[in-house]
Protein backbone atom coordinates (compact mmCIF):
# COMPACT_ATOMS: atom_id res chain seq x y z
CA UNK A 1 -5.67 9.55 4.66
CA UNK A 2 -3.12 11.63 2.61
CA UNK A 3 -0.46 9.15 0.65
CA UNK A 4 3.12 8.72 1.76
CA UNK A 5 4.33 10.24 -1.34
CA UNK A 6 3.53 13.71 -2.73
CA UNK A 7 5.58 14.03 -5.45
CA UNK A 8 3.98 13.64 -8.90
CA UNK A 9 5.23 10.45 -10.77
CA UNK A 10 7.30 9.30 -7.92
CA UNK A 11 6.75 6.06 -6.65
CA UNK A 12 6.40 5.57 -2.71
CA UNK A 13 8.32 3.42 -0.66
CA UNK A 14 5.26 2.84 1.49
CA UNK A 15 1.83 2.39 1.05
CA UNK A 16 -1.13 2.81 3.64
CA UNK A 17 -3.63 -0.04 4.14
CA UNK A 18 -6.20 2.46 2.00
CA UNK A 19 -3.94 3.29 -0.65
CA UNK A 20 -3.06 -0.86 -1.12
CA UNK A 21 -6.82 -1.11 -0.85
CA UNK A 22 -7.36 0.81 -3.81
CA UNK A 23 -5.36 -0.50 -5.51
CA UNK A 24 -6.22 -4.28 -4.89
CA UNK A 25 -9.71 -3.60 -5.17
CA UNK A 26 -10.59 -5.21 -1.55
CA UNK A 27 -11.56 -2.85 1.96
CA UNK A 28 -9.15 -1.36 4.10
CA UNK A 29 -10.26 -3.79 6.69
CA UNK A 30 -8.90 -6.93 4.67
CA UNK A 31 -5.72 -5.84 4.31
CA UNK A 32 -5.59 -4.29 8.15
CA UNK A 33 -6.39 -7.70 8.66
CA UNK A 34 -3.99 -9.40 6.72
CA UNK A 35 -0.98 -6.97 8.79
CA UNK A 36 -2.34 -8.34 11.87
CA UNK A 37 -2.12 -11.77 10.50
CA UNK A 38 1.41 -10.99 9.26
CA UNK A 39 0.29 -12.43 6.26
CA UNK A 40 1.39 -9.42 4.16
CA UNK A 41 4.59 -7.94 5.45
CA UNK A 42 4.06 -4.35 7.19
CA UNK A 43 5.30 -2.52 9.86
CA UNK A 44 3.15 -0.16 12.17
CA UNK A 45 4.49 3.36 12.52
CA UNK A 46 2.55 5.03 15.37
CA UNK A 47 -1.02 3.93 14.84
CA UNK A 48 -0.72 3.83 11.07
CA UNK A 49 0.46 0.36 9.17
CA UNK A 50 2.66 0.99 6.00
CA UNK A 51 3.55 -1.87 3.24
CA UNK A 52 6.73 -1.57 1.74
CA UNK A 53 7.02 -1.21 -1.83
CA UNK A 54 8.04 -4.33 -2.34
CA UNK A 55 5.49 -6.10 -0.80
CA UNK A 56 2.84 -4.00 -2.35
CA UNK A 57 4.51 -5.19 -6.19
CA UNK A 58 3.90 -8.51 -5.31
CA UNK A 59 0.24 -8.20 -4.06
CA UNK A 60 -0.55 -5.93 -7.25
CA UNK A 61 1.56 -8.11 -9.57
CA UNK A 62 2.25 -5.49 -11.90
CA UNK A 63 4.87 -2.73 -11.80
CA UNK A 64 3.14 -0.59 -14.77
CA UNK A 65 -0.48 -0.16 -11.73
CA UNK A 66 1.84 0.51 -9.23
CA UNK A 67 3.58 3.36 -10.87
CA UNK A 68 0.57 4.64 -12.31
CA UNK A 69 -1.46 4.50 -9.17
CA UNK A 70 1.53 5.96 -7.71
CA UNK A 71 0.16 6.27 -4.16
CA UNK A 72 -3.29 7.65 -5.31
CA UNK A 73 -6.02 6.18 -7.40
């Protein structure tokens, strides 16, 4: 999947289930999973789920990974 964001050292609003994967270090599936669950906050655009920003800083903790993963690993 191609990230939300294109734009070199911009940060994207949302994040795919692969790109949050990445970046948590867990499958694709898990956090699929944890959408479905509504256990992380997501909303499903077509067939595709995408986690806000702001959900994704507090999974990753850490504002400094997020910008530097930037949507791509």
């Amino acid at each position: 999947m191609r990230p939300v964001c294109h734009d070199v050292g911009v940060t994207p609003a949302l994040y795919t289930p692969e790109e949050l994967a990445r970046l948590l270090r867990v499958s694709e599936e898990t956090i699929r999973r944890k959408c479905r669950k509504k256990e992380i906050e997501a909303r499903k655009l077509g067939r595709v789920w995408r986690i806000p920003r702001e959900e994704a800083l507090k999974l990753v903790g850490d504002e400094a990974a997020l910008q530097q993963a930037g949507g791509r690993a």
